[in-house]
C-alpha atoms as a PDB file:
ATOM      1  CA  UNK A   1       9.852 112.029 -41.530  1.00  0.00           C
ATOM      2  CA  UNK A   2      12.174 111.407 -44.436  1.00  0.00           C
ATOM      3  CA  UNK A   3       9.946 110.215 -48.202  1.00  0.00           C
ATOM      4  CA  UNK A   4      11.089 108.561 -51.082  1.00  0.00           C
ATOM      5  CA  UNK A   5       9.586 111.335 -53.196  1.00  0.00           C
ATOM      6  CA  UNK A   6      11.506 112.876 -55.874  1.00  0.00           C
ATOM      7  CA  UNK A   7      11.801 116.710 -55.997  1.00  0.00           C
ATOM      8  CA  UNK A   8      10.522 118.579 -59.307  1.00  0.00           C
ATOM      9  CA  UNK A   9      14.067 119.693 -60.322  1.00  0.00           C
ATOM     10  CA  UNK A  10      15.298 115.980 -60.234  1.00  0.00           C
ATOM     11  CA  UNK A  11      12.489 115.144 -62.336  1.00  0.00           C
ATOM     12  CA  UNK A  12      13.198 117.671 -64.864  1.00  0.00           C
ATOM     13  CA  UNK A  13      17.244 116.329 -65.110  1.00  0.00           C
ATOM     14  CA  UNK A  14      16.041 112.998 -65.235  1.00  0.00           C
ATOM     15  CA  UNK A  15      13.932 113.754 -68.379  1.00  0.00           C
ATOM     16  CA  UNK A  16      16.606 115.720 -70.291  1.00  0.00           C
ATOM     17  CA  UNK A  17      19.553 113.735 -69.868  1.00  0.00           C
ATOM     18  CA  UNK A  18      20.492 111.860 -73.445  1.00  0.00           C
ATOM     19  CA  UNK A  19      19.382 108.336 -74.007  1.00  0.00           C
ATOM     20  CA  UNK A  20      21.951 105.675 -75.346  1.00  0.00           C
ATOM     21  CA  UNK A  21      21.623 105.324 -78.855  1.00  0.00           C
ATOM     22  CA  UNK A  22      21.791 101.339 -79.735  1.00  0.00           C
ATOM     23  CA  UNK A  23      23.884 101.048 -82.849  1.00  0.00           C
ATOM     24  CA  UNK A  24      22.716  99.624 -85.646  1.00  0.00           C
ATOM     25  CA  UNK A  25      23.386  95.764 -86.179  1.00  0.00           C
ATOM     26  CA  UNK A  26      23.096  93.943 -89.862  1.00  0.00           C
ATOM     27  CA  UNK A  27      22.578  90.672 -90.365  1.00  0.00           C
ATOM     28  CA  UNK A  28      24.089  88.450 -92.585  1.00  0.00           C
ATOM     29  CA  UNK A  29      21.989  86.312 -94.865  1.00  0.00           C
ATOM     30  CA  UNK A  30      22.931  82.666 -95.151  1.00  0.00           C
ATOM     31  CA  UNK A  31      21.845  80.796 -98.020  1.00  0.00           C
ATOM     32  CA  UNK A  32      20.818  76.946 -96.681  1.00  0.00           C
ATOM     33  CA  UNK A  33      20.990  74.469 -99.287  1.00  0.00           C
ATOM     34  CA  UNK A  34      18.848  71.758 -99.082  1.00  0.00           C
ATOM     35  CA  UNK A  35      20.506  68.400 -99.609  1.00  0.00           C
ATOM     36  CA  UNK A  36      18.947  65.935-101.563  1.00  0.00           C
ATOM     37  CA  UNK A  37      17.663  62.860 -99.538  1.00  0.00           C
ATOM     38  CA  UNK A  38      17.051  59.699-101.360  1.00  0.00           C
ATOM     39  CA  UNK A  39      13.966  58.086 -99.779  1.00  0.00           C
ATOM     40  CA  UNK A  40      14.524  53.783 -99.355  1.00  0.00           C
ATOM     41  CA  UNK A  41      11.232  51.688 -99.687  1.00  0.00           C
ATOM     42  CA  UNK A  42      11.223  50.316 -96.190  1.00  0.00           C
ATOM     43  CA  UNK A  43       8.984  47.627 -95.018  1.00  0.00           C
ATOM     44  CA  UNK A  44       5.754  48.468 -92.837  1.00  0.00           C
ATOM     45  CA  UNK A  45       7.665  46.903 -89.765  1.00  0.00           C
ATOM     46  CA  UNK A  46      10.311  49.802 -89.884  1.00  0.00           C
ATOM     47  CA  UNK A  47       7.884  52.251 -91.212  1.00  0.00           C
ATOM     48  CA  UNK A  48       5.988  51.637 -87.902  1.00  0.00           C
ATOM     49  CA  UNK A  49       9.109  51.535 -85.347  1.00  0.00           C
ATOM     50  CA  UNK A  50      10.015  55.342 -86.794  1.00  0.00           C
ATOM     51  CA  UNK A  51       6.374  56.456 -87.696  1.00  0.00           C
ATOM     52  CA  UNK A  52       6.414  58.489 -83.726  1.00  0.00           C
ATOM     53  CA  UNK A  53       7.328  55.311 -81.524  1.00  0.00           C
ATOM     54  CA  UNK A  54       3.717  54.268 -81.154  1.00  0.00           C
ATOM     55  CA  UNK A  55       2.672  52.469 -78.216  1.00  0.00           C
ATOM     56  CA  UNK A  56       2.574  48.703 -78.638  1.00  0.00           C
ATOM     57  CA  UNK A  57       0.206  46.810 -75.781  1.00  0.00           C
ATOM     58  CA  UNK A  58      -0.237  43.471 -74.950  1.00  0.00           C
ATOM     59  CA  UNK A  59      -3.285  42.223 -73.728  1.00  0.00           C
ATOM     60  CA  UNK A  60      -6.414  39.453 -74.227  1.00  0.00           C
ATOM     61  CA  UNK A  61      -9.412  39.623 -76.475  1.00  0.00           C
ATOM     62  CA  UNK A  62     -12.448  39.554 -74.161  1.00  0.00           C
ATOM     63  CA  UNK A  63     -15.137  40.685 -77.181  1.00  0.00           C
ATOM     64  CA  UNK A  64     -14.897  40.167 -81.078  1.00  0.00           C
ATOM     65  CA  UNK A  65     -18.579  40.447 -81.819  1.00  0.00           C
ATOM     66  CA  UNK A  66     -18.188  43.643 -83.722  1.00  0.00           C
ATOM     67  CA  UNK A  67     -17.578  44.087 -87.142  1.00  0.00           C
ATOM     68  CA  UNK A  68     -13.687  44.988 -88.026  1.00  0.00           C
ATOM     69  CA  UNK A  69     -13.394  45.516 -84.223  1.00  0.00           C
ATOM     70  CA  UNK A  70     -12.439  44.035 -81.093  1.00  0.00           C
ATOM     71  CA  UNK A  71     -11.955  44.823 -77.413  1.00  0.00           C
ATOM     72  CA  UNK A  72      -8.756  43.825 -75.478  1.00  0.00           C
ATOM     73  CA  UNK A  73      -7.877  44.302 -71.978  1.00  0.00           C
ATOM     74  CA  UNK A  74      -4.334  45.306 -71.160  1.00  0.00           C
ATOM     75  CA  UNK A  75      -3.019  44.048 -67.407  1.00  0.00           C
ATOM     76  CA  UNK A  76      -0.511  45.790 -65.561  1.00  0.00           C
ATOM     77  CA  UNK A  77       1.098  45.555 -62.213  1.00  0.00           C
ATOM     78  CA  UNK A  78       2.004  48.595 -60.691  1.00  0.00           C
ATOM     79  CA  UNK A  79       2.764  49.667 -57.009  1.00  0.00           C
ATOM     80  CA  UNK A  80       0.303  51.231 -55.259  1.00  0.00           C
ATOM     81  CA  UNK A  81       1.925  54.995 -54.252  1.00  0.00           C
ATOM     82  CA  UNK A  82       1.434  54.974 -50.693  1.00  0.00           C
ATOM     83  CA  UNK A  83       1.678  51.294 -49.667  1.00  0.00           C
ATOM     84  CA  UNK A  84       3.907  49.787 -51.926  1.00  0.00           C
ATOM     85  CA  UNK A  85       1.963  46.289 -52.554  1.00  0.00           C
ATOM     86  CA  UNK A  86       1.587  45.303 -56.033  1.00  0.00           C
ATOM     87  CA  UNK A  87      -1.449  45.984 -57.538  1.00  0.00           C
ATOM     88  CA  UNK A  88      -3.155  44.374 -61.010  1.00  0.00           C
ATOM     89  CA  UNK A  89      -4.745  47.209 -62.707  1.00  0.00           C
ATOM     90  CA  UNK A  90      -6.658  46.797 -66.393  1.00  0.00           C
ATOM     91  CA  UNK A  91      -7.567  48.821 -69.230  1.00  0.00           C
ATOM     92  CA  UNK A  92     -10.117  48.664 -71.879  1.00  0.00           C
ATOM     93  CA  UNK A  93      -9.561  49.534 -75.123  1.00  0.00           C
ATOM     94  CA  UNK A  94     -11.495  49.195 -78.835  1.00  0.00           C
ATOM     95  CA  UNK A  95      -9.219  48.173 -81.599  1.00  0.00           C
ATOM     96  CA  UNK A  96      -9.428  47.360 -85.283  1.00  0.00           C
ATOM     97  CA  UNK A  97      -9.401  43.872 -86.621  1.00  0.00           C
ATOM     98  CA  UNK A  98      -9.589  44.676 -90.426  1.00  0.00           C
ATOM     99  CA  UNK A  99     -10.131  41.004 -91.236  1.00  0.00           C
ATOM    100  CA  UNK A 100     -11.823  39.793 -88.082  1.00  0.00           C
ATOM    101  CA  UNK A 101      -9.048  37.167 -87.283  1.00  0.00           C
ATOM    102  CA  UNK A 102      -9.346  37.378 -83.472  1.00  0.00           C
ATOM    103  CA  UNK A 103     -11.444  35.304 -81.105  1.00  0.00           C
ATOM    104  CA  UNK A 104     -12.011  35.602 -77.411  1.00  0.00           C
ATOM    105  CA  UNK A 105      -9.388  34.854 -75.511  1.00  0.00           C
ATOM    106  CA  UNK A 106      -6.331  35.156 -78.142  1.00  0.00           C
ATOM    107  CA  UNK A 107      -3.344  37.363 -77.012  1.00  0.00           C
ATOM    108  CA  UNK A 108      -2.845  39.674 -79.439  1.00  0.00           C
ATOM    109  CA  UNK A 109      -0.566  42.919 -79.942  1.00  0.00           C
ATOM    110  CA  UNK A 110      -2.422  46.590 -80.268  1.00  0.00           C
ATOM    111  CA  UNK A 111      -0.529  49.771 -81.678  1.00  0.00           C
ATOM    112  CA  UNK A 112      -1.760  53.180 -81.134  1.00  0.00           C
ATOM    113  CA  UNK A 113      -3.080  54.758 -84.062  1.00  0.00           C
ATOM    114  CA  UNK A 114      -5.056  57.973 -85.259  1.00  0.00           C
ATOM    115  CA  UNK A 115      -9.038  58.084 -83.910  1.00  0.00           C
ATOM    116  CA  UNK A 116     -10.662  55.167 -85.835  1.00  0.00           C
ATOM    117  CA  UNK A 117     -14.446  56.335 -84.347  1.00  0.00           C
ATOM    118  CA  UNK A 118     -15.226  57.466 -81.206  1.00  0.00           C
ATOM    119  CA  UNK A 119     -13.893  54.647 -78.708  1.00  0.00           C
ATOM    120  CA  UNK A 120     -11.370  53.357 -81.271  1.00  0.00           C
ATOM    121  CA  UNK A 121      -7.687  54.463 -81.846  1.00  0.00           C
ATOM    122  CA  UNK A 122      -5.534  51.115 -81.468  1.00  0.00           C
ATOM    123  CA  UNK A 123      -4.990  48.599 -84.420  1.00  0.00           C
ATOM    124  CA  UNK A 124      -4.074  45.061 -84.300  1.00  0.00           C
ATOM    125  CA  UNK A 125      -0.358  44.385 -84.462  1.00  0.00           C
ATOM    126  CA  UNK A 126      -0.247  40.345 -84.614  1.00  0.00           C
ATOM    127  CA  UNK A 127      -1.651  37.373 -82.855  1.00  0.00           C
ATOM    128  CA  UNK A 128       0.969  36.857 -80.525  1.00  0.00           C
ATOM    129  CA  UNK A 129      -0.545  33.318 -79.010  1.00  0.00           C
ATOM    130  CA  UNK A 130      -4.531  31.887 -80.490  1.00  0.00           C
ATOM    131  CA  UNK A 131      -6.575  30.474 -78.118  1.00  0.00           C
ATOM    132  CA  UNK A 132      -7.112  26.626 -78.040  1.00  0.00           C
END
């Protein structure tokens, strides 16, 4: 019956055989210089494009009878993942309306922005069509 176990002499030769010595390695120290950007007054139109790439949605005012905010319901068509027929999904979502411009039924444009309240983080964009 043959074992894997190691005999008491190996043991001992194991343990006093010299370790490898890593040689000491110095690193260099390179001085970054920090080149002087000029900042450009941009408009808010390119401040938002580069501002993270928010996410601009499209979608219908269905209520405006808050103060400074609105709800809009963004439709998409997706495929559904088994059957492949095209199916109209909707979302929800609060946004702000600082001037209360919007009325029901206006197609508007949302951006994503930082949490306004508890339901709200989109802002209006632009009135992209007003209802008639």
């Amino acid at each position: 019956m043959a074992t894997n176990v190691k005999t008491a002499a190996v043991k001992t030769a194991a343990k006093s055989a010299p370790k490898a010595v890593k040689p000491a390695v110095e690193v260099e120290k390179v001085a970054v210089k920090k080149a002087a950007t000029k900042t450009q007054k941009t408009t808010t139109a390119q401040a938002d494009a580069t501002r993270n790439r928010r996410k601009v949605l499209r979608g219908v005012v269905i209520s405006n009878k808050m103060e400074k905010t609105g709800v809009v319901e963004i439709t998409r068509k997706v495929p559904h993942p088994l059957y492949k027929k095209v199916v109209t999904k909707t979302s929800r979502f609060k946004f702000h309306d600082e001037k209360n411009e919007c009325e029901i039924g206006d197609t508007i444009e949302v951006m994503e922005t930082r949490p306004l309240s508890k339901d709200k983080y989109f802002r209006l964009v632009r009135i992209v069509e007003k209802v008639k």
